[in-house]
Structures are given as structure tokens and as C-alpha cells.
Protein backbone atom coordinates (compact mmCIF):
# COMPACT_ATOMS: atom_id res chain seq x y z
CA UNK A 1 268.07 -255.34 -58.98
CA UNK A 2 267.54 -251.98 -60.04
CA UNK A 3 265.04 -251.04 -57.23
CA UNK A 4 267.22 -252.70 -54.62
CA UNK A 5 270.23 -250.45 -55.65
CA UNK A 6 267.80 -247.21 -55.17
CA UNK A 7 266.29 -247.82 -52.25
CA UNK A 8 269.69 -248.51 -50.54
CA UNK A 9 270.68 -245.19 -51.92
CA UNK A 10 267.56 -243.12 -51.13
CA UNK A 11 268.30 -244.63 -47.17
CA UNK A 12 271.98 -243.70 -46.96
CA UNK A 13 271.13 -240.04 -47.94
CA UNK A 14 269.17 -239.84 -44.36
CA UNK A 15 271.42 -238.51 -41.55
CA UNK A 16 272.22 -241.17 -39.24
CA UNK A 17 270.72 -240.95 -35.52
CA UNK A 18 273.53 -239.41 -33.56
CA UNK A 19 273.65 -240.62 -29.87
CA UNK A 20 276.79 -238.30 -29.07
CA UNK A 21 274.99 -235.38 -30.41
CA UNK A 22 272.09 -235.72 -28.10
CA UNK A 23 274.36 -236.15 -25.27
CA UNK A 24 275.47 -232.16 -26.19
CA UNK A 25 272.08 -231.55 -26.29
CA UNK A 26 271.75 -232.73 -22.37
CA UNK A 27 274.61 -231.71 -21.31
CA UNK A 28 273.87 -228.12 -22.43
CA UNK A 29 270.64 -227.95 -20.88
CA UNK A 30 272.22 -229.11 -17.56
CA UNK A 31 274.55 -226.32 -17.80
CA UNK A 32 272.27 -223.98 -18.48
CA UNK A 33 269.90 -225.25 -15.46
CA UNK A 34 273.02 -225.21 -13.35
CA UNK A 35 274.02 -221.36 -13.71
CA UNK A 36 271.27 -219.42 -12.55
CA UNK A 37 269.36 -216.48 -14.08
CA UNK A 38 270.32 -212.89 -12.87
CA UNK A 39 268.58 -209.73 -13.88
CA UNK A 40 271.49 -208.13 -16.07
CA UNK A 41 272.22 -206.99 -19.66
CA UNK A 42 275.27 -206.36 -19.68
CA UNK A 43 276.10 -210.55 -19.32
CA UNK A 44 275.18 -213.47 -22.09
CA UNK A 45 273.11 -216.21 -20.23
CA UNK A 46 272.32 -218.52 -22.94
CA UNK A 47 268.43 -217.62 -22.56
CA UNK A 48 266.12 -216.13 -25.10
CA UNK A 49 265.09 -212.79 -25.05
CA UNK A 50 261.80 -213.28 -23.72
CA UNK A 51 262.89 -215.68 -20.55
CA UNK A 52 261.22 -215.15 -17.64
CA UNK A 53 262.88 -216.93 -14.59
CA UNK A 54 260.95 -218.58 -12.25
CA UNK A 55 262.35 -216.09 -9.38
CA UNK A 56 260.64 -213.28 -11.25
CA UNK A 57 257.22 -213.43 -9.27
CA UNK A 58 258.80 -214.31 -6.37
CA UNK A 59 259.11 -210.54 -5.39
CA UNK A 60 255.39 -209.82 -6.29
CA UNK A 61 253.72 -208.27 -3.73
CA UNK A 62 250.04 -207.74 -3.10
CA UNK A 63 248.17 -204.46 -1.20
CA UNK A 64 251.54 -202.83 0.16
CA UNK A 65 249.71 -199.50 0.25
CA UNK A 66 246.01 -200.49 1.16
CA UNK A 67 244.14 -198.03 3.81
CA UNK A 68 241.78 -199.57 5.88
CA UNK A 69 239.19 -197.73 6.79
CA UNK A 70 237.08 -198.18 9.45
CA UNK A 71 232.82 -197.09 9.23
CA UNK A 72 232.63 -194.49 11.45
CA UNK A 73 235.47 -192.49 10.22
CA UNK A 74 234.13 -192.29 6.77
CA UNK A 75 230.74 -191.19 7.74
CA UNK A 76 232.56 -188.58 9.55
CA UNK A 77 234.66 -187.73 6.59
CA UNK A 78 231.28 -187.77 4.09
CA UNK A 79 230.31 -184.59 5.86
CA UNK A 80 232.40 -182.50 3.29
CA UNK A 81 230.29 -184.32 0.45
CA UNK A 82 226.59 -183.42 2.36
CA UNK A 83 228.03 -180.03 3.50
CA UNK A 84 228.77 -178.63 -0.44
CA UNK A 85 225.10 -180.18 -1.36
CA UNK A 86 223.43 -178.27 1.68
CA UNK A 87 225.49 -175.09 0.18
CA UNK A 88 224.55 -175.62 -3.57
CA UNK A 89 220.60 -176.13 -2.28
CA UNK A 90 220.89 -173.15 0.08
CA UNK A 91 221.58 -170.67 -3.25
CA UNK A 92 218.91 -172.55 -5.22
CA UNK A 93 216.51 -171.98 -2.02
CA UNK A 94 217.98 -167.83 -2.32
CA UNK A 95 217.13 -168.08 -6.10
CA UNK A 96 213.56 -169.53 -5.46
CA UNK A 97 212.60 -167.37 -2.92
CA UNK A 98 213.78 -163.96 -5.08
CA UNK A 99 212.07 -165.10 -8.30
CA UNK A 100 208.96 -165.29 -6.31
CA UNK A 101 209.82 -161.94 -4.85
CA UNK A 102 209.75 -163.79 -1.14
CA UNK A 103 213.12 -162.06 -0.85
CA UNK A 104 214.42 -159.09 -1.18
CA UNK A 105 217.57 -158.43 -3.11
CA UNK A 106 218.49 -155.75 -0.55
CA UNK A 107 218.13 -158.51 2.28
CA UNK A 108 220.24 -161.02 0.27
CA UNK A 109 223.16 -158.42 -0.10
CA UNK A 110 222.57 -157.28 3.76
CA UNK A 111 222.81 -160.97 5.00
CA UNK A 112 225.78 -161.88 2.19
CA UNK A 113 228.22 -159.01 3.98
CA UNK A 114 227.46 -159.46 8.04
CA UNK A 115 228.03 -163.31 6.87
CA UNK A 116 231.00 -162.53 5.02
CA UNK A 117 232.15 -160.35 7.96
CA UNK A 118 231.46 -162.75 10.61
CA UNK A 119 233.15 -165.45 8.59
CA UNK A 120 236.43 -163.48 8.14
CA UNK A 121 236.53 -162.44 11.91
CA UNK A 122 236.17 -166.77 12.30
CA UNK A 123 238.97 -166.92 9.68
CA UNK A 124 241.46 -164.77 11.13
CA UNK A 125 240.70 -166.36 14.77
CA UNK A 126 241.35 -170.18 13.08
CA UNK A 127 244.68 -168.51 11.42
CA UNK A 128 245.77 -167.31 15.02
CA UNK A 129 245.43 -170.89 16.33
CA UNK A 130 247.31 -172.23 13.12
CA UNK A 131 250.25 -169.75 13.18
CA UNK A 132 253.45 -171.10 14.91
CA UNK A 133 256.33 -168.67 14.34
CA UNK A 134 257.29 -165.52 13.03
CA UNK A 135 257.44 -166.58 9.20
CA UNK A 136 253.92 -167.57 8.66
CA UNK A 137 253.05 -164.07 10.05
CA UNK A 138 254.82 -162.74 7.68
CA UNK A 139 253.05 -165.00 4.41
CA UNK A 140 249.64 -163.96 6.27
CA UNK A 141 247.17 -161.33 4.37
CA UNK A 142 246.91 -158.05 6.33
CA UNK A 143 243.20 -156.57 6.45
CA UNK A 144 243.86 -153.82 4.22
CA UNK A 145 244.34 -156.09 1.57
CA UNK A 146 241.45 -158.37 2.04
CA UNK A 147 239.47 -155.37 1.78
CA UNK A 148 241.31 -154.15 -1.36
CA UNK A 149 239.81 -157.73 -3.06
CA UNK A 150 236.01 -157.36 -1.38
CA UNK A 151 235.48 -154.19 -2.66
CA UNK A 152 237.16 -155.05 -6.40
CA UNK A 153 235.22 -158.54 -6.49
CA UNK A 154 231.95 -156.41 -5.37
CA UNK A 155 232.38 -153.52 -7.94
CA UNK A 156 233.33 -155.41 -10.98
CA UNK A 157 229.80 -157.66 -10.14
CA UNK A 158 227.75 -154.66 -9.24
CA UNK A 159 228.96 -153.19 -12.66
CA UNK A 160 228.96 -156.07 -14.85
CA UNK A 161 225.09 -156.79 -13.16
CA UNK A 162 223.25 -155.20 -16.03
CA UNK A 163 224.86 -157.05 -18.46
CA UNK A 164 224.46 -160.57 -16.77
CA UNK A 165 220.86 -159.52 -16.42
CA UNK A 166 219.88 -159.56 -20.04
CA UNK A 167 222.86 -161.79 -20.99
CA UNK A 168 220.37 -164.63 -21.89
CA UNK A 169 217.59 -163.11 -23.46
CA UNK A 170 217.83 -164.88 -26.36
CA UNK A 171 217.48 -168.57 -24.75
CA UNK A 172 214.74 -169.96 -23.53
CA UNK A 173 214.22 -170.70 -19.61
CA UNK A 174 214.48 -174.91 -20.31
CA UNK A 175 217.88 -174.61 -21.35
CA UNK A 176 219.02 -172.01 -18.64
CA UNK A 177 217.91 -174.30 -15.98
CA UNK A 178 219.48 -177.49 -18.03
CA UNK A 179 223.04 -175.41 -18.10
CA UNK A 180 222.39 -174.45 -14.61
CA UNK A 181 221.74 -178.51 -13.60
CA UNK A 182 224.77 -179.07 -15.38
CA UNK A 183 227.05 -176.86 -13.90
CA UNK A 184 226.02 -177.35 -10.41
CA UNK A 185 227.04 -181.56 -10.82
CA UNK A 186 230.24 -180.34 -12.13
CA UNK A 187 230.62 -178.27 -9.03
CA UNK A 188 229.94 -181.13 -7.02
CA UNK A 189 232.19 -183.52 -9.09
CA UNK A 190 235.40 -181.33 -9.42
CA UNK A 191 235.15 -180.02 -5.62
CA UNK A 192 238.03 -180.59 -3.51
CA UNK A 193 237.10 -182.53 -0.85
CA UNK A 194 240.12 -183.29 1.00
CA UNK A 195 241.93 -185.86 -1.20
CA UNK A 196 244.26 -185.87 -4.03
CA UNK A 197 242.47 -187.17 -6.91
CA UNK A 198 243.11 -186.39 -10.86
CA UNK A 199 239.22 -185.41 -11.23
CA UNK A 200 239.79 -182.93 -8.22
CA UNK A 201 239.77 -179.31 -9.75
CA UNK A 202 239.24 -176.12 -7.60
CA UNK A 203 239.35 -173.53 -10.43
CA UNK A 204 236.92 -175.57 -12.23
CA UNK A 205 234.60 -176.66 -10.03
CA UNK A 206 234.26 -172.61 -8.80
CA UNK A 207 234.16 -171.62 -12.41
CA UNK A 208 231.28 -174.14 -12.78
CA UNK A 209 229.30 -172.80 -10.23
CA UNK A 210 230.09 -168.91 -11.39
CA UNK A 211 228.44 -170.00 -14.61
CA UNK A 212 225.47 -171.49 -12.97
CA UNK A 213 225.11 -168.21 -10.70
CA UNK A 214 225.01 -165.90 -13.90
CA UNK A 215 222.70 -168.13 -15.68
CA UNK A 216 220.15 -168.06 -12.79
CA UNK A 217 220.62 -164.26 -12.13
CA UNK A 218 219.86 -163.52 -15.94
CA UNK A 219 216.29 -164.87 -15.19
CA UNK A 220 215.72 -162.46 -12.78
CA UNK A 221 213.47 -158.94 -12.37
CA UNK A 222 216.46 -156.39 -12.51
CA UNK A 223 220.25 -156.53 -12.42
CA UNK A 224 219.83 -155.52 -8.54
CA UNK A 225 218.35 -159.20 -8.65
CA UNK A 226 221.39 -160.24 -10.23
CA UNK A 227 224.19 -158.49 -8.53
CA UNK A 228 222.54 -160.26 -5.12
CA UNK A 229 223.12 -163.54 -6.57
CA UNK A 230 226.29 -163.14 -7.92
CA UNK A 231 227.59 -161.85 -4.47
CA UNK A 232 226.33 -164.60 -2.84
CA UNK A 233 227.16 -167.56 -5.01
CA UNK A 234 230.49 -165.64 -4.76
CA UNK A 235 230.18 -166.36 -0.92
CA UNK A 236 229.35 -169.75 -0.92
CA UNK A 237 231.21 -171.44 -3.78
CA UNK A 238 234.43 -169.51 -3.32
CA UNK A 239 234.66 -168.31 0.35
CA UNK A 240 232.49 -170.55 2.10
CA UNK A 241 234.52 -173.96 1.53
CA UNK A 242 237.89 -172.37 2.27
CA UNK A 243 236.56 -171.59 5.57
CA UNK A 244 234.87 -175.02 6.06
CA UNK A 245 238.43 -176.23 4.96
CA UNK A 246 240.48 -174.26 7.87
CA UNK A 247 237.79 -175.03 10.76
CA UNK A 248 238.18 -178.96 9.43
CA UNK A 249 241.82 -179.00 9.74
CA UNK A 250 242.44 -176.86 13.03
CA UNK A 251 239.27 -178.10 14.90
CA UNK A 252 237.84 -181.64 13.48
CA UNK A 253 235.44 -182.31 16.16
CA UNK A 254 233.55 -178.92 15.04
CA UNK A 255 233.27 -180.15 11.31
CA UNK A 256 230.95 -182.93 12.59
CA UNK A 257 228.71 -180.25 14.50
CA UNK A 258 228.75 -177.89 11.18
CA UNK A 259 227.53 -180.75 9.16
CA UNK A 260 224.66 -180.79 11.07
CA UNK A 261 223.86 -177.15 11.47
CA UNK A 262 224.46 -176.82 8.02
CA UNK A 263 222.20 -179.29 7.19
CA UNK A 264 219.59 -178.66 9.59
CA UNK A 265 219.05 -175.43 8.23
CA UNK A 266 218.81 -176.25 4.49
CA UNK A 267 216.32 -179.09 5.16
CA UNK A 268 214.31 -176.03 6.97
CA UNK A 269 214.90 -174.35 3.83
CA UNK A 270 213.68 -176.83 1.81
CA UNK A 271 210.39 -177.52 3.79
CA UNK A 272 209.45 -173.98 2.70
CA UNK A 273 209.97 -174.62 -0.82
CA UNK A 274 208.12 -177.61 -1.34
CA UNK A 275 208.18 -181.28 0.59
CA UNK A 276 209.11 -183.41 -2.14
CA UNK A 277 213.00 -181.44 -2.58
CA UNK A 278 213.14 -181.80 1.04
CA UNK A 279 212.48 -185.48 1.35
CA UNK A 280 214.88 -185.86 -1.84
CA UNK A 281 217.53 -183.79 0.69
CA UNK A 282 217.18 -186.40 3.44
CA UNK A 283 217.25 -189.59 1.42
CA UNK A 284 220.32 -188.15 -0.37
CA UNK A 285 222.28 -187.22 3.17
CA UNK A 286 221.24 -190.68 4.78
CA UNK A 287 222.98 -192.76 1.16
CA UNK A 288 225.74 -190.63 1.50
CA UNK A 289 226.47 -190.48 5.49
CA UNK A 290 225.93 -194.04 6.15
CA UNK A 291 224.69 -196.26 3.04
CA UNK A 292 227.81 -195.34 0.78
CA UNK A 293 230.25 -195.97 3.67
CA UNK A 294 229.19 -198.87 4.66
CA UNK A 295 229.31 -200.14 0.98
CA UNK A 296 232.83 -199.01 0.62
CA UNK A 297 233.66 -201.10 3.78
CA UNK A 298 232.19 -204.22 2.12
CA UNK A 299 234.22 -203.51 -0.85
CA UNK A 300 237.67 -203.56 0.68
CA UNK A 301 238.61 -207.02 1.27
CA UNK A 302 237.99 -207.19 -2.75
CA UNK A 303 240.85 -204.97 -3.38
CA UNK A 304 243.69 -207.02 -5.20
CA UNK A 305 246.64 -204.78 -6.20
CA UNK A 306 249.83 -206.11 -6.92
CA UNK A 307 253.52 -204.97 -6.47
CA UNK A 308 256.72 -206.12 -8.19
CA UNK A 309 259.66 -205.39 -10.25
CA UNK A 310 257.66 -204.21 -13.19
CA UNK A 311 256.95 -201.11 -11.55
CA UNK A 312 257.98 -197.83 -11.97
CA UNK A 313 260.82 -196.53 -10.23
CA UNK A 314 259.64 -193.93 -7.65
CA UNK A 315 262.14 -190.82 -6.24
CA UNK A 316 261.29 -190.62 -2.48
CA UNK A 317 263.14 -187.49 -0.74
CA UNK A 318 264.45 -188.20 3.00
């Protein structure tokens, strides 16, 4: 009798099964499926913080901003690539030939200004073609003061020569020529070569290639040796692609000729030097001028980048 009266007991403490309360329950949901979901704050929806509407990827959108490129305008565009490595091997080939006195310094410095001179003559005929009214005459350098900087640039090297030639005394040759390797593939990495890029870095990249230039000129006979390299690596890293830079923009069809004078001439170069650099140079131009392009075209359809409301809000001026 005793366990009867307990057991009734221990079942009418449960909570009875409410039919009217699941009916709220329902009828809550439906409301909540009937109002739909807008993107505010400032409004209660009766949805948890994390809710993600099914409308949400509904404005995703894929490759808005894609380029497609076709293959024979990137091999033409690869010429700025070959054109800095036929420039870099060009000042090795001036290094080689004056440690191994096949050059004189006096000939290096000779050639450096009627290039330099011939160059600026190109420059301000490129400028000419560029110029469209009054005002950019006005922003335009006069000659004067290009020759103010030519002669500053020149003295401070031609003064600063002895130092740079028994700057490095103290290291041995293996590491110069490691710190030289070094510098020269940072030149090549940080050059500007036409595109915005966060790796792109034209104070760098000619800094880089100043250090390799003293490195190589303090293992050198005398600082005559090394003023002639300094003056020309001051030519063809820091001149020299401004100018290949102009002539691209004002005159494309001549950057594809240049690319192949250019190269021409340091494969010639090379073939004095030794064959197996000058092998190395045309392996290297034929990956980059029409392996690595075609790669990149094979590589585009794999491009997946998506668009959407979680983006960052971008200012555009009109």
C-alpha cells in the first residue's frame, strides 16, 4: 500500500505533456519564417546573433576583377624581366673583362659618358613626344640641372673610389662574390617592372645593386678600377631602366626590338666569357619569354576568387 501511494506521488511531480504549449512553439516558428531577415541592427528579429540568412550568399560573386591574358602579350610584356637580366650580366661581363685587365678602366669611363650622353639626347627626344601643354614644360628638368647632378654623382664616386677600393680587405673573395650573388637577385626581385605589386621597391632594388657594384669594385687593381664600375653600375641600374621605362610607354613596338638588341649583345658578351654562362643566358630567356607565359595561361581558368558582402568597403573617386 505503501509503495502504491509513492509511486503515484513520484509520477504526479512530472510536468504534464502540454499540447497548447507546443502549439506556441509552432506558431512562433511560423512567425518567425514568415517575417523575413534584413541586414540591420538597429531592429530585433527574433534570430540569434550568429544567424546567417539563406539570402546571404546569394550576392557572392566569383572573378569580378579577373584579367585575361592572352600568350602573346605576355611574352611581349616578359621583355622587361630578360631586359634587367641582359643589364645585370652586361656589368658582370664589364667586371670580368677588367679583373683580367681585358679592359681598360679608361675605356669603361669613355664608353659610360658618350652612352650616358646619347641616352639623355634619346630622353629628352621621348619627353618632347610625351609633353602636351605648357604645364608639363614647366615640371620638366632644364639641362643645366641635369648636369649639376652628373657631375655631383661623378665627383662624390671618383672621391669616395679609394675608399671603396680597400673597403673589403678584410673579407675574403668567397663571401664578396656570395654578397654580390645576393644583391644582384634582390635587384632582380624588387625591380619595378611595370606593375603595382607590394614586393615592388625601386629604392631598394637600386640600393641592392649599388652594394653589389662596391663589393665587386673593392676586388679590383686600383680605385681607378673602382670608380669605372661604380659609374657604370650607376648607368645601368639607375639610368638605364628609367629610359627603358619612357621608350616602353611612348613607343611599345620599339621595346620588343630593344629586347632583342639588348639581348643579342649580352649573349655576344657572354660567348667571350665562357660558353657554359652563355648557354645558361639562352635557356633562362627562352623559360622566361615563352615557357613561363604559357604556364601562366594554363593557370588561369584555376583562378577562383570570390566577391560578397564581407568585403571591405572601397572609396572610388568619380
Amino acid at each position: 500500500m505503501e509503495d502504491t501511494i509513492l509511486l503515484s506521488t513520484t509520477v504526479s511531480s512530472f510536468p504534464r505533456y502540454s499540447k497548447s504549449r507546443d502549439r506556441s512553439h509552432d506558431v512562433k516558428m511560423a512567425a518567425r519564417r514568415e517575417i523575413k531577415w534584413r541586414k540591420i541592427l538597429y531592429e530585433h528579429q527574433n534570430v540569434p546573433d550568429n544567424y546567417v540568412d539563406e539570402s546571404f550568399l546569394e550576392e557572392m560573386k566569383k572573378n569580378l576583377y579577373i584579367r585575361n591574358y592572352e600568350y602573346w602579350s605576355v611574352v611581349k610584356a616578359s621583355g622587361e624581366i630578360t631586359q634587367q637580366i641582359s643589364s645585370m650580366c652586361l656589368f658582370i661581363v664589364s667586371f670580368i673583362y677588367m679583373d683580367d685587365k681585358r679592359l681598360l678602366p679608361d675605356t669603361l669611363v669613355l664608353i659610360t659618358i658618350a652612352v650616358s650622353v646619347v641616352g639623355y639626347i634619346v630622353s629628352k627626344l621621348v619627353d618632347k613626344f610625351t609633353t602636351v601643354d605648357s604645364s608639363d614644360d614647366k615640371n620638366q628638368r632644364t639641362v643645366l640641372e641635369d648636369l649639376k647632378t652628373f657631375v655631383m654623382f661623378t665627383g662624390f664616386s671618383y672621391c669616395l673610389s679609394p675608399v671603396l677600393a680597400s673597403l673589403t680587405e678584410t673579407i675574403s673573395t668567397d663571401t664578396i662574390y656570395a654578397m654580390t650573388t645576393v644583391m644582384l637577385l634582390a635587384n632582380l626581385a624588387f625591380h619595378n617592372y611595370g606593375v603595382q605589386a607590394a614586393l615592388v621597391s625601386e629604392a631598394f632594388s637600386l640600393n641592392a645593386a649599388i652594394f653589389a657594384s662596391v663589393c665587386l669594385a673593392s676586388r679590383l687593381h686600383t680605385s681607378w678600377h673602382a670608380f669605372a664600375t661604380v659609374l657604370f653600375s650607376l648607368q645601368i641600374f639607375g639610368l638605364w631602366p628609367r629610359l627603358r621605362h619612357k621608350i616602353k610607354e611612348t613607343f611599345p613596338a620599339v621595346n620588343v626590338a630593344l629586347t632583342l638588341v639588348l639581348g643579342s649583345l649580352t649573349l655576344l658578351a657572354l660567348f667571350t666569357v665562357s660558353m657554359v654562362p652563355a648557354v645558361v643566358f639562352i635557356l633562362g630567356h627562352v623559360f622566361i619569354t615563352f615557357i613561363c607565359p604559357a604556364w601562366l595561361i594554363s593557370l588561369q581558368p584555376l583562378k577562383n576568387n570570390i566577391h560578397g558582402p564581407w568585403d571591405e568597403a572601397v572609396i572610388k573617386n568619380d
